[in-house]
PDB file of N, CA and C in Angstrom:
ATOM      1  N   UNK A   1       0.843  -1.177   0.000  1.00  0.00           N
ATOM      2  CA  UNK A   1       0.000   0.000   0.000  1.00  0.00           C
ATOM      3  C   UNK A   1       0.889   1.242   0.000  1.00  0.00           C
ATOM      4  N   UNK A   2       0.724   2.191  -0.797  1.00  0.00           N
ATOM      5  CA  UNK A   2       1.578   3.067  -0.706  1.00  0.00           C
ATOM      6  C   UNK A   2       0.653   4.643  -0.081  1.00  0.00           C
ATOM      7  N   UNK A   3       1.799   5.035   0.654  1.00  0.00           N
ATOM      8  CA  UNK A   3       1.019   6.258   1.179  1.00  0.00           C
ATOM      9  C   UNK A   3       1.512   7.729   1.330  1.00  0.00           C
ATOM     10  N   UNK A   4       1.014   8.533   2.183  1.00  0.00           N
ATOM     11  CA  UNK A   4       1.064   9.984   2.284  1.00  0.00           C
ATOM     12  C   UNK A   4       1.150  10.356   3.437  1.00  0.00           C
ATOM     13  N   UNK A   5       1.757  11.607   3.630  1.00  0.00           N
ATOM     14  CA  UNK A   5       2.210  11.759   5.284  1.00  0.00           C
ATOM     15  C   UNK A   5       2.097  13.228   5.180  1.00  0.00           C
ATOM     16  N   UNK A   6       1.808  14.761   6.252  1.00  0.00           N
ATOM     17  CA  UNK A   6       2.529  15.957   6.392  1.00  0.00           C
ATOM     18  C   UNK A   6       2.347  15.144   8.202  1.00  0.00           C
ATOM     19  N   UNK A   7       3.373  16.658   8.081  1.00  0.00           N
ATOM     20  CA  UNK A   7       3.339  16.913   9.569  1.00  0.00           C
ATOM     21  C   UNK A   7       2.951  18.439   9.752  1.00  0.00           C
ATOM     22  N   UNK A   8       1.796  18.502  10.704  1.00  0.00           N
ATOM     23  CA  UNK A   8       1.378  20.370  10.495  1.00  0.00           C
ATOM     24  C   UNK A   8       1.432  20.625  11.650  1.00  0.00           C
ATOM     25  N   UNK A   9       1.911  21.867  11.695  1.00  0.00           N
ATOM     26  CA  UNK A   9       2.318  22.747  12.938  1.00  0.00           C
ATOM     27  C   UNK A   9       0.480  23.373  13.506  1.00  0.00           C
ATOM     28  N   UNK A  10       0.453  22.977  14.269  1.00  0.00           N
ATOM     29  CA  UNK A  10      -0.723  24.063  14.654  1.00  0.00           C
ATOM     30  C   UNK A  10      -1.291  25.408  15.108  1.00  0.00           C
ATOM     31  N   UNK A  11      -1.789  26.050  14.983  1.00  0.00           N
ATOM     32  CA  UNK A  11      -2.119  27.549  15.185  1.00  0.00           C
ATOM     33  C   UNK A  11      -3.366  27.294  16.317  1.00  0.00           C
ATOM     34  N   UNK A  12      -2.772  27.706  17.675  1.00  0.00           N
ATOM     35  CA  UNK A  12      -4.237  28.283  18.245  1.00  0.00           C
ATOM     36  C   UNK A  12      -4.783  27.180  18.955  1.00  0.00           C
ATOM     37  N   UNK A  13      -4.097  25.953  18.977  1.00  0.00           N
ATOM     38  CA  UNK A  13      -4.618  25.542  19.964  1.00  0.00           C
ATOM     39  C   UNK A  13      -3.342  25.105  21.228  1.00  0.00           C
ATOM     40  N   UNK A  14      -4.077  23.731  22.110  1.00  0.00           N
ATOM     41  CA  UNK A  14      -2.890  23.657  22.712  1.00  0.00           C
ATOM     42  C   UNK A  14      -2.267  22.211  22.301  1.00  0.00           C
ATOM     43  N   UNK A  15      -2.698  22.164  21.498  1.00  0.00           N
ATOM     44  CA  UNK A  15      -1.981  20.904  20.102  1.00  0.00           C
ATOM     45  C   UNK A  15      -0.741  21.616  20.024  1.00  0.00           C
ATOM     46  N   UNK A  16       0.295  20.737  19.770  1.00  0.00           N
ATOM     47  CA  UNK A  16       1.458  21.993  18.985  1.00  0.00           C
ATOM     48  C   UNK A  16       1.434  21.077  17.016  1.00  0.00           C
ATOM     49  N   UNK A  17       1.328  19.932  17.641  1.00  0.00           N
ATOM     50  CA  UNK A  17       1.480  19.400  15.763  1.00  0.00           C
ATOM     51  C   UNK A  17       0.611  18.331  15.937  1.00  0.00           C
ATOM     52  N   UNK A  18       0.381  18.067  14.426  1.00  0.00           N
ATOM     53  CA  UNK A  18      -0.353  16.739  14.124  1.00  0.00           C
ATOM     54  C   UNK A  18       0.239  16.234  13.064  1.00  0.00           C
ATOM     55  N   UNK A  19       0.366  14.549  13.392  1.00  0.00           N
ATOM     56  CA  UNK A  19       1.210  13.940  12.138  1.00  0.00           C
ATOM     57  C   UNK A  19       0.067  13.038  12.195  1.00  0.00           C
ATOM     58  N   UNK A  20       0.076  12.921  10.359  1.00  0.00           N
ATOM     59  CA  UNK A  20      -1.666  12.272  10.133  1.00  0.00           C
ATOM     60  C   UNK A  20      -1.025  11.332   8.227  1.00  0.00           C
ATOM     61  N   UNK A  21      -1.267  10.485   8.572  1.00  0.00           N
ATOM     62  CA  UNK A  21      -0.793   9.317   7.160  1.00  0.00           C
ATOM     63  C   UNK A  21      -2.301   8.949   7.035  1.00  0.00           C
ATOM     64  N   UNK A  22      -2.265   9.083   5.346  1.00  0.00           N
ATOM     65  CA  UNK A  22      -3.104   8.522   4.715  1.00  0.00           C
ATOM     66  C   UNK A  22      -2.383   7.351   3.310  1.00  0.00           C
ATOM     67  N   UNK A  23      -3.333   6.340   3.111  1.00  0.00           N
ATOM     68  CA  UNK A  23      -2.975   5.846   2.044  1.00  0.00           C
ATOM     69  C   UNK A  23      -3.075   6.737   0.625  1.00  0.00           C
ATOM     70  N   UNK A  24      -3.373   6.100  -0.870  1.00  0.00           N
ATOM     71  CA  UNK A  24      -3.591   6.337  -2.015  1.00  0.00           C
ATOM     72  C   UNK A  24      -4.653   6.652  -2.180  1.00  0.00           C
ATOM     73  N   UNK A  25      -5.384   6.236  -1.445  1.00  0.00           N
ATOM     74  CA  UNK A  25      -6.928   6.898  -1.716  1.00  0.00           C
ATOM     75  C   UNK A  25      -8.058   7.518  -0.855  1.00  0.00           C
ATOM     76  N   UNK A  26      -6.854   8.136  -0.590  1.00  0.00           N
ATOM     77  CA  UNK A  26      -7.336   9.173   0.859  1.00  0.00           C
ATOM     78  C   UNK A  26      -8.413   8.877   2.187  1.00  0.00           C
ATOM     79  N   UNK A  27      -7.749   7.815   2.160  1.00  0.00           N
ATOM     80  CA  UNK A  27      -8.332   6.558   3.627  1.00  0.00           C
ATOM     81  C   UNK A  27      -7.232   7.100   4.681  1.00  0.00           C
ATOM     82  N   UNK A  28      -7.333   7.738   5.299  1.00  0.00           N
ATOM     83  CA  UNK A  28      -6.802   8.132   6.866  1.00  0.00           C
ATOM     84  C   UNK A  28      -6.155   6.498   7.538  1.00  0.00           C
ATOM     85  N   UNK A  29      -4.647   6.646   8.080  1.00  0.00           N
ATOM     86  CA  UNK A  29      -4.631   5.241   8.428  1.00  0.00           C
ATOM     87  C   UNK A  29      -3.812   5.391   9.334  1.00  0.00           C
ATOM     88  N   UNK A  30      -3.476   6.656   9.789  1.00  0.00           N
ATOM     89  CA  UNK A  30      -2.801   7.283  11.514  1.00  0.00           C
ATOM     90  C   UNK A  30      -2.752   8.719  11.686  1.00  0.00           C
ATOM     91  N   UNK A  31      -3.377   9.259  12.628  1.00  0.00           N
ATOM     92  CA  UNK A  31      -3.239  10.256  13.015  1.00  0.00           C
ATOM     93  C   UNK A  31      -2.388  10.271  14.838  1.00  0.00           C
ATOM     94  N   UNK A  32      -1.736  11.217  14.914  1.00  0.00           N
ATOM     95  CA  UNK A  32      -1.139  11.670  15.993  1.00  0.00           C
ATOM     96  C   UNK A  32      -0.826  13.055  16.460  1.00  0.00           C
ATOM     97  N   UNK A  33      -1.251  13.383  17.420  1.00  0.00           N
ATOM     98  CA  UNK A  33      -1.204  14.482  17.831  1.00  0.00           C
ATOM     99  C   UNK A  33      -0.264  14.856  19.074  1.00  0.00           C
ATOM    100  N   UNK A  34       0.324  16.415  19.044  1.00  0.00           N
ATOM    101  CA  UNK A  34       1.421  16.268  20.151  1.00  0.00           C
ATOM    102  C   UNK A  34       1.474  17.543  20.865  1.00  0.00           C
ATOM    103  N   UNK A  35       0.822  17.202  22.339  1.00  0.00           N
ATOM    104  CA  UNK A  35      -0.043  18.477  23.322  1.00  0.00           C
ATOM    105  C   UNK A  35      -1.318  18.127  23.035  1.00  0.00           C
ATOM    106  N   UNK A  36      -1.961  19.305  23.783  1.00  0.00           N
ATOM    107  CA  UNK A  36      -3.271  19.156  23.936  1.00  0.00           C
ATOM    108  C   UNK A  36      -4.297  18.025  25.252  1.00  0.00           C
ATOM    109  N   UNK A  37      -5.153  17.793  25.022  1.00  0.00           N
ATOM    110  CA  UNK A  37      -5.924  16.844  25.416  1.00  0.00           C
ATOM    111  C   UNK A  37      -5.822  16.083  25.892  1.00  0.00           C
ATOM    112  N   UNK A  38      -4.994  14.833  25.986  1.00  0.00           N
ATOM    113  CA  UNK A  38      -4.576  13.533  25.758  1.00  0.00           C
ATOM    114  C   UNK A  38      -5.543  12.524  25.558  1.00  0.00           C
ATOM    115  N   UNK A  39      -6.485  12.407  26.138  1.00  0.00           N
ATOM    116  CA  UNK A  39      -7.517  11.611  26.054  1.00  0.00           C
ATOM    117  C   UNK A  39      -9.018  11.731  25.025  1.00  0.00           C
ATOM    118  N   UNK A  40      -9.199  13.305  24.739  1.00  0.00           N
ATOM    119  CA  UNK A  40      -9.737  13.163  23.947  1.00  0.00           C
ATOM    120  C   UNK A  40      -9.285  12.810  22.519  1.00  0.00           C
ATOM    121  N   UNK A  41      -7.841  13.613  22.539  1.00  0.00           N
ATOM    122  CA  UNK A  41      -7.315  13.670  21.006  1.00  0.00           C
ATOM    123  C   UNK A  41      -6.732  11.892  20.464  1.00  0.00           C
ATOM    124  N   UNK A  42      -6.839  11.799  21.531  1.00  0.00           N
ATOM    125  CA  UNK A  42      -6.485  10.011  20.968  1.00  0.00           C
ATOM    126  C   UNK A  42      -8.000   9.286  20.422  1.00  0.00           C
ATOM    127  N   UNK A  43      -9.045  10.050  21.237  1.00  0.00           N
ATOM    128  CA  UNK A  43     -10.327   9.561  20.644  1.00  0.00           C
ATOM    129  C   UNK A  43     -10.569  10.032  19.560  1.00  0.00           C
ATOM    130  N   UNK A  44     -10.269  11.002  19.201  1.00  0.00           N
ATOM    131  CA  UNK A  44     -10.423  11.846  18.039  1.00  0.00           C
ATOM    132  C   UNK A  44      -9.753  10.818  16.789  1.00  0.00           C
ATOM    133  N   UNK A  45      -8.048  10.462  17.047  1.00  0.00           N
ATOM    134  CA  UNK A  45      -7.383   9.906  16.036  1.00  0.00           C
ATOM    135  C   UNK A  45      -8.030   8.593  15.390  1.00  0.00           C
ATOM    136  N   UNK A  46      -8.888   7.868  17.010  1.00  0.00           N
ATOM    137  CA  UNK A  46      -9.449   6.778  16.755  1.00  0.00           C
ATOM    138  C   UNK A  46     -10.362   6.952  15.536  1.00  0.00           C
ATOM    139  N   UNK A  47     -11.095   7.639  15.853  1.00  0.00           N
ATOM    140  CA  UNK A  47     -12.571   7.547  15.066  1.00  0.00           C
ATOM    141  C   UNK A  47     -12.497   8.480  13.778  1.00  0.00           C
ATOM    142  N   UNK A  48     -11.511   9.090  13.564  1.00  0.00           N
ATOM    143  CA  UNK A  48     -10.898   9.282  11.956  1.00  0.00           C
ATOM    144  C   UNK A  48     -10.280   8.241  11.546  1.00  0.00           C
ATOM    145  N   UNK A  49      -9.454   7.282  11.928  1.00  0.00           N
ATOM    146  CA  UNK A  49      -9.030   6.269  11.774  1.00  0.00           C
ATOM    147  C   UNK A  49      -9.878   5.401  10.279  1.00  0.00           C
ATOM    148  N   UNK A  50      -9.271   5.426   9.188  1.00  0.00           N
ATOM    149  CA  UNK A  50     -10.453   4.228   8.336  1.00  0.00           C
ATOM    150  C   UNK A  50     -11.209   5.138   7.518  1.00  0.00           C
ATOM    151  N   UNK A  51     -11.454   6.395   7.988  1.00  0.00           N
ATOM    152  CA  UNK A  51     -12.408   7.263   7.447  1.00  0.00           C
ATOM    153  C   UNK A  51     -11.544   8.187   6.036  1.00  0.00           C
ATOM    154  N   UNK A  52     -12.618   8.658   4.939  1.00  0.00           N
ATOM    155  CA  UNK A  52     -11.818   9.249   3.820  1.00  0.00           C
ATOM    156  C   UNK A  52     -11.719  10.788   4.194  1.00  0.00           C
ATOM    157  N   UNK A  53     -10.947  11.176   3.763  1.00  0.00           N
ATOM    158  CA  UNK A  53     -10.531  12.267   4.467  1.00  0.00           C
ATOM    159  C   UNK A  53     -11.307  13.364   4.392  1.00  0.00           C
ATOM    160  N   UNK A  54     -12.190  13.373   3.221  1.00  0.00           N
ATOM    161  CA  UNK A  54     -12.926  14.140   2.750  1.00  0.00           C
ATOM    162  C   UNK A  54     -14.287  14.125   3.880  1.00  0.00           C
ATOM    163  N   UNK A  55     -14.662  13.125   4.464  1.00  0.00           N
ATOM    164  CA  UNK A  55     -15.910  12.959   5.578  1.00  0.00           C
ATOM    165  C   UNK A  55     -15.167  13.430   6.317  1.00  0.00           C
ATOM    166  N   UNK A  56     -14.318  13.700   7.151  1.00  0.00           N
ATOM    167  CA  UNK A  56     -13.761  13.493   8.213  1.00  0.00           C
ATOM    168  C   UNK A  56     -13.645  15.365   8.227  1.00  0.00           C
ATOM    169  N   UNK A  57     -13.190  16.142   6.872  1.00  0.00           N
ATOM    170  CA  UNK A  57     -13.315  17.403   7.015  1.00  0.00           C
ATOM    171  C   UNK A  57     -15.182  17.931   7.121  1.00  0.00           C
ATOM    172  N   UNK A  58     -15.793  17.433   6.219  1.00  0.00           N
ATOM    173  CA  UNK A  58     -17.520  17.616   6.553  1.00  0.00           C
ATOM    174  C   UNK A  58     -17.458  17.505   7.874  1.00  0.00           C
ATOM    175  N   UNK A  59     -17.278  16.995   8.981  1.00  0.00           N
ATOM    176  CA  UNK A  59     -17.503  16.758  10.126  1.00  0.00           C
ATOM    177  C   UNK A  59     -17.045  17.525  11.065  1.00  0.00           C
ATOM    178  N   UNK A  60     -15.896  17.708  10.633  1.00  0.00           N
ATOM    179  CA  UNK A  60     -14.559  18.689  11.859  1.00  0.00           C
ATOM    180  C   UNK A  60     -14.764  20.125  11.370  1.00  0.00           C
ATOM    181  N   UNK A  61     -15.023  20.243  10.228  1.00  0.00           N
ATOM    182  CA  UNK A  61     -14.049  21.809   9.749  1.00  0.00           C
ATOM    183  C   UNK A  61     -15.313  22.919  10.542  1.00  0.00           C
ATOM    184  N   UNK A  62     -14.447  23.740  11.133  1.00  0.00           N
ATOM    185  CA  UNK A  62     -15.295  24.909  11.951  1.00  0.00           C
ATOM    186  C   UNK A  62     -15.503  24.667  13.023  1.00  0.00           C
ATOM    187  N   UNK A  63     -14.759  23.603  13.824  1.00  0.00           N
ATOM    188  CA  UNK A  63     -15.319  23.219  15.131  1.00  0.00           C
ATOM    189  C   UNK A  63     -14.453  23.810  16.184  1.00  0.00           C
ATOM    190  N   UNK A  64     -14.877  24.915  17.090  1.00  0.00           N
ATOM    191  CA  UNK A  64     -14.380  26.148  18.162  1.00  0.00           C
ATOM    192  C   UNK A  64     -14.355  25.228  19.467  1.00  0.00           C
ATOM    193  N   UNK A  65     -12.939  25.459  19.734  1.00  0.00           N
ATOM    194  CA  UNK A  65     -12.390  25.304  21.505  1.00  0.00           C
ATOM    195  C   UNK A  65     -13.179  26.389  22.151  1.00  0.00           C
ATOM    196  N   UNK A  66     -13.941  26.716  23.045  1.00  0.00           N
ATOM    197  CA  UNK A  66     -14.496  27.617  23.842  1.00  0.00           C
ATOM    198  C   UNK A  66     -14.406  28.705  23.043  1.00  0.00           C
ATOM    199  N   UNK A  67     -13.744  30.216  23.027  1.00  0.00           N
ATOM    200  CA  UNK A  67     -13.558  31.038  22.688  1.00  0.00           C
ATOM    201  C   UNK A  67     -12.493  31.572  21.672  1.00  0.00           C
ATOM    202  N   UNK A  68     -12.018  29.981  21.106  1.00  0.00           N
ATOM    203  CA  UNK A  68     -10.614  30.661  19.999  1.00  0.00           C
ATOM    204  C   UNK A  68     -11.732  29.888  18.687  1.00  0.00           C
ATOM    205  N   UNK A  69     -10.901  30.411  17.965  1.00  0.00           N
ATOM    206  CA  UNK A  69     -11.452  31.067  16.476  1.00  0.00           C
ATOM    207  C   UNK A  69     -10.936  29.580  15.886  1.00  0.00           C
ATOM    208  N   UNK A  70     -10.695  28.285  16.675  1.00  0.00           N
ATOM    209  CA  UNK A  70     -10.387  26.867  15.815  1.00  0.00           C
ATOM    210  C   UNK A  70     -10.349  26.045  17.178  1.00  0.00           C
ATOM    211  N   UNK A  71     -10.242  24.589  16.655  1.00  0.00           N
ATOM    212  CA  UNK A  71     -10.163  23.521  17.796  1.00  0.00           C
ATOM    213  C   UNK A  71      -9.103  22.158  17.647  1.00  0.00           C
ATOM    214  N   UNK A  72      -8.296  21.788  18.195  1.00  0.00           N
ATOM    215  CA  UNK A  72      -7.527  20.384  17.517  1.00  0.00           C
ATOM    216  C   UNK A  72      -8.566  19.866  16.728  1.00  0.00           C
ATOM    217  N   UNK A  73      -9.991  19.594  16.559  1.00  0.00           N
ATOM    218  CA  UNK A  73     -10.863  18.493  15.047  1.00  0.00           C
ATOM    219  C   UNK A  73     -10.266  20.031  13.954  1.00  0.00           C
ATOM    220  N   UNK A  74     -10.687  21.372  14.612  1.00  0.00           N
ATOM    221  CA  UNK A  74     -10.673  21.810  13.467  1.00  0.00           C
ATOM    222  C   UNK A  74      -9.054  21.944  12.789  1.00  0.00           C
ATOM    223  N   UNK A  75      -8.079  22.312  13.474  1.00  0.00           N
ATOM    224  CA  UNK A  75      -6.879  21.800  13.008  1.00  0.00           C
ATOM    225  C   UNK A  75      -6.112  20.622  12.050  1.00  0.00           C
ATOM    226  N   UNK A  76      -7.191  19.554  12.531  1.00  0.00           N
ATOM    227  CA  UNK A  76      -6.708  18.615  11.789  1.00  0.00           C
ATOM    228  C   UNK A  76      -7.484  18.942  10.455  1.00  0.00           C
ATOM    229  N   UNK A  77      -8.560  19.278  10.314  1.00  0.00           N
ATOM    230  CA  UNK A  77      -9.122  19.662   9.023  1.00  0.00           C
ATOM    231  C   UNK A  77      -7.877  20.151   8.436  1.00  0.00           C
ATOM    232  N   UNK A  78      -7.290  21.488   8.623  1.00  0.00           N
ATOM    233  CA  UNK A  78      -6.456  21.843   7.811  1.00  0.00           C
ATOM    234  C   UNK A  78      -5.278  20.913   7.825  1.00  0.00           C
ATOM    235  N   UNK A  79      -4.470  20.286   8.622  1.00  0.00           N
ATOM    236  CA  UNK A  79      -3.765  19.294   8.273  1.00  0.00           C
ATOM    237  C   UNK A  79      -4.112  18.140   6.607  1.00  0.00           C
ATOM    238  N   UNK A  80      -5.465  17.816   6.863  1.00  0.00           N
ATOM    239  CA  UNK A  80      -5.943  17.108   6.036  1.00  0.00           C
ATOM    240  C   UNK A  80      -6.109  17.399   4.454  1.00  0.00           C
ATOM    241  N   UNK A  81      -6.171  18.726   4.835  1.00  0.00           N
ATOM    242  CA  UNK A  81      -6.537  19.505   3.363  1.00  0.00           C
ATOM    243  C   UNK A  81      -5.051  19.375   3.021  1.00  0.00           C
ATOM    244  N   UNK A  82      -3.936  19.892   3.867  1.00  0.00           N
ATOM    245  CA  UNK A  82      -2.451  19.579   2.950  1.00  0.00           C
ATOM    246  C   UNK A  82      -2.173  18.175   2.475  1.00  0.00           C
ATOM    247  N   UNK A  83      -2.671  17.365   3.477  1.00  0.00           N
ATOM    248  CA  UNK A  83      -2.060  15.638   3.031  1.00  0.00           C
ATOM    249  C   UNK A  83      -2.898  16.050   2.057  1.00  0.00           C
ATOM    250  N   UNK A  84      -4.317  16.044   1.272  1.00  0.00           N
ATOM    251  CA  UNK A  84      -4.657  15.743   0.276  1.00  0.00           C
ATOM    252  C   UNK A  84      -3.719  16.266  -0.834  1.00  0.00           C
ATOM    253  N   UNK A  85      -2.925  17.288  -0.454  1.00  0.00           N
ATOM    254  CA  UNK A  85      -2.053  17.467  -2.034  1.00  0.00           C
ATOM    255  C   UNK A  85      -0.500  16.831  -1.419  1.00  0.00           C
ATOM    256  N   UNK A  86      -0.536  16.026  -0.451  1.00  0.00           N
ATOM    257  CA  UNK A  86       1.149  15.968  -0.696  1.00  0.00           C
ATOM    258  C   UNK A  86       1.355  14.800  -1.083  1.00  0.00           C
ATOM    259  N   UNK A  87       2.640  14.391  -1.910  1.00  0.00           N
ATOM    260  CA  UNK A  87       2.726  13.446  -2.735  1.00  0.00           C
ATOM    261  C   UNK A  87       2.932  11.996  -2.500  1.00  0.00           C
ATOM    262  N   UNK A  88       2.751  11.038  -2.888  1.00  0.00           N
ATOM    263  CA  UNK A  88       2.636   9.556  -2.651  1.00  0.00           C
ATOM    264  C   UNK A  88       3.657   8.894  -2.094  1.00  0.00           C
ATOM    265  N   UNK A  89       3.925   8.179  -1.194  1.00  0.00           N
ATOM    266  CA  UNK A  89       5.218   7.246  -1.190  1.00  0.00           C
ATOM    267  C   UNK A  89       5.435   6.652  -1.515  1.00  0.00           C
ATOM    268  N   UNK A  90       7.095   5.848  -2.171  1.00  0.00           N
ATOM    269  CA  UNK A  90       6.570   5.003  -2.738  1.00  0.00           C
ATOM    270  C   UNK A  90       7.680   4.101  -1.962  1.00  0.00           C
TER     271      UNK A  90
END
């Protein structure tokens, strides 16, 4: 199976990065996150886990931590939007 990887710095939350691999056909097949939460954001990685990346932004994108203007789901949205253009491994 060949796949796809970024690693994105985060803005704004108390995530500092997320490293998130997808295969070839934009099936999510690890996410990791580093800060933040601990317990939710591992639930979070779970249940993107398997999912195409494209549902997984319908779901997350716009989703507010209390009073900041994004949230680690919504972070990873933008993470996700870069893996969709970064290039294949081989």
């Amino acid at each position: 199976m060949k796949t796809k990887h970024v690693q994105y710095e985060t803005k704004g939350t108390c995530s500092k990065l997320i490293d998130v691999t997808a295969d070839e056909n934009n099936v999510i097949q690890q996410v990791f996150f580093l800060g933040g939460c601990n317990g939710n954001l591992q639930g979070v990685s779970q249940l993107v886990r398997g999912q195409h990346i494209d549902d997984v932004i319908k779901r997350l994108d716009g989703i507010r931590c209390g009073t900041k203007v994004t949230s680690c789901p919504d972070q990873l949205c933008r993470a996700l939007e870069q893996l969709k253009q970064a290039p294949i491994d081989d």
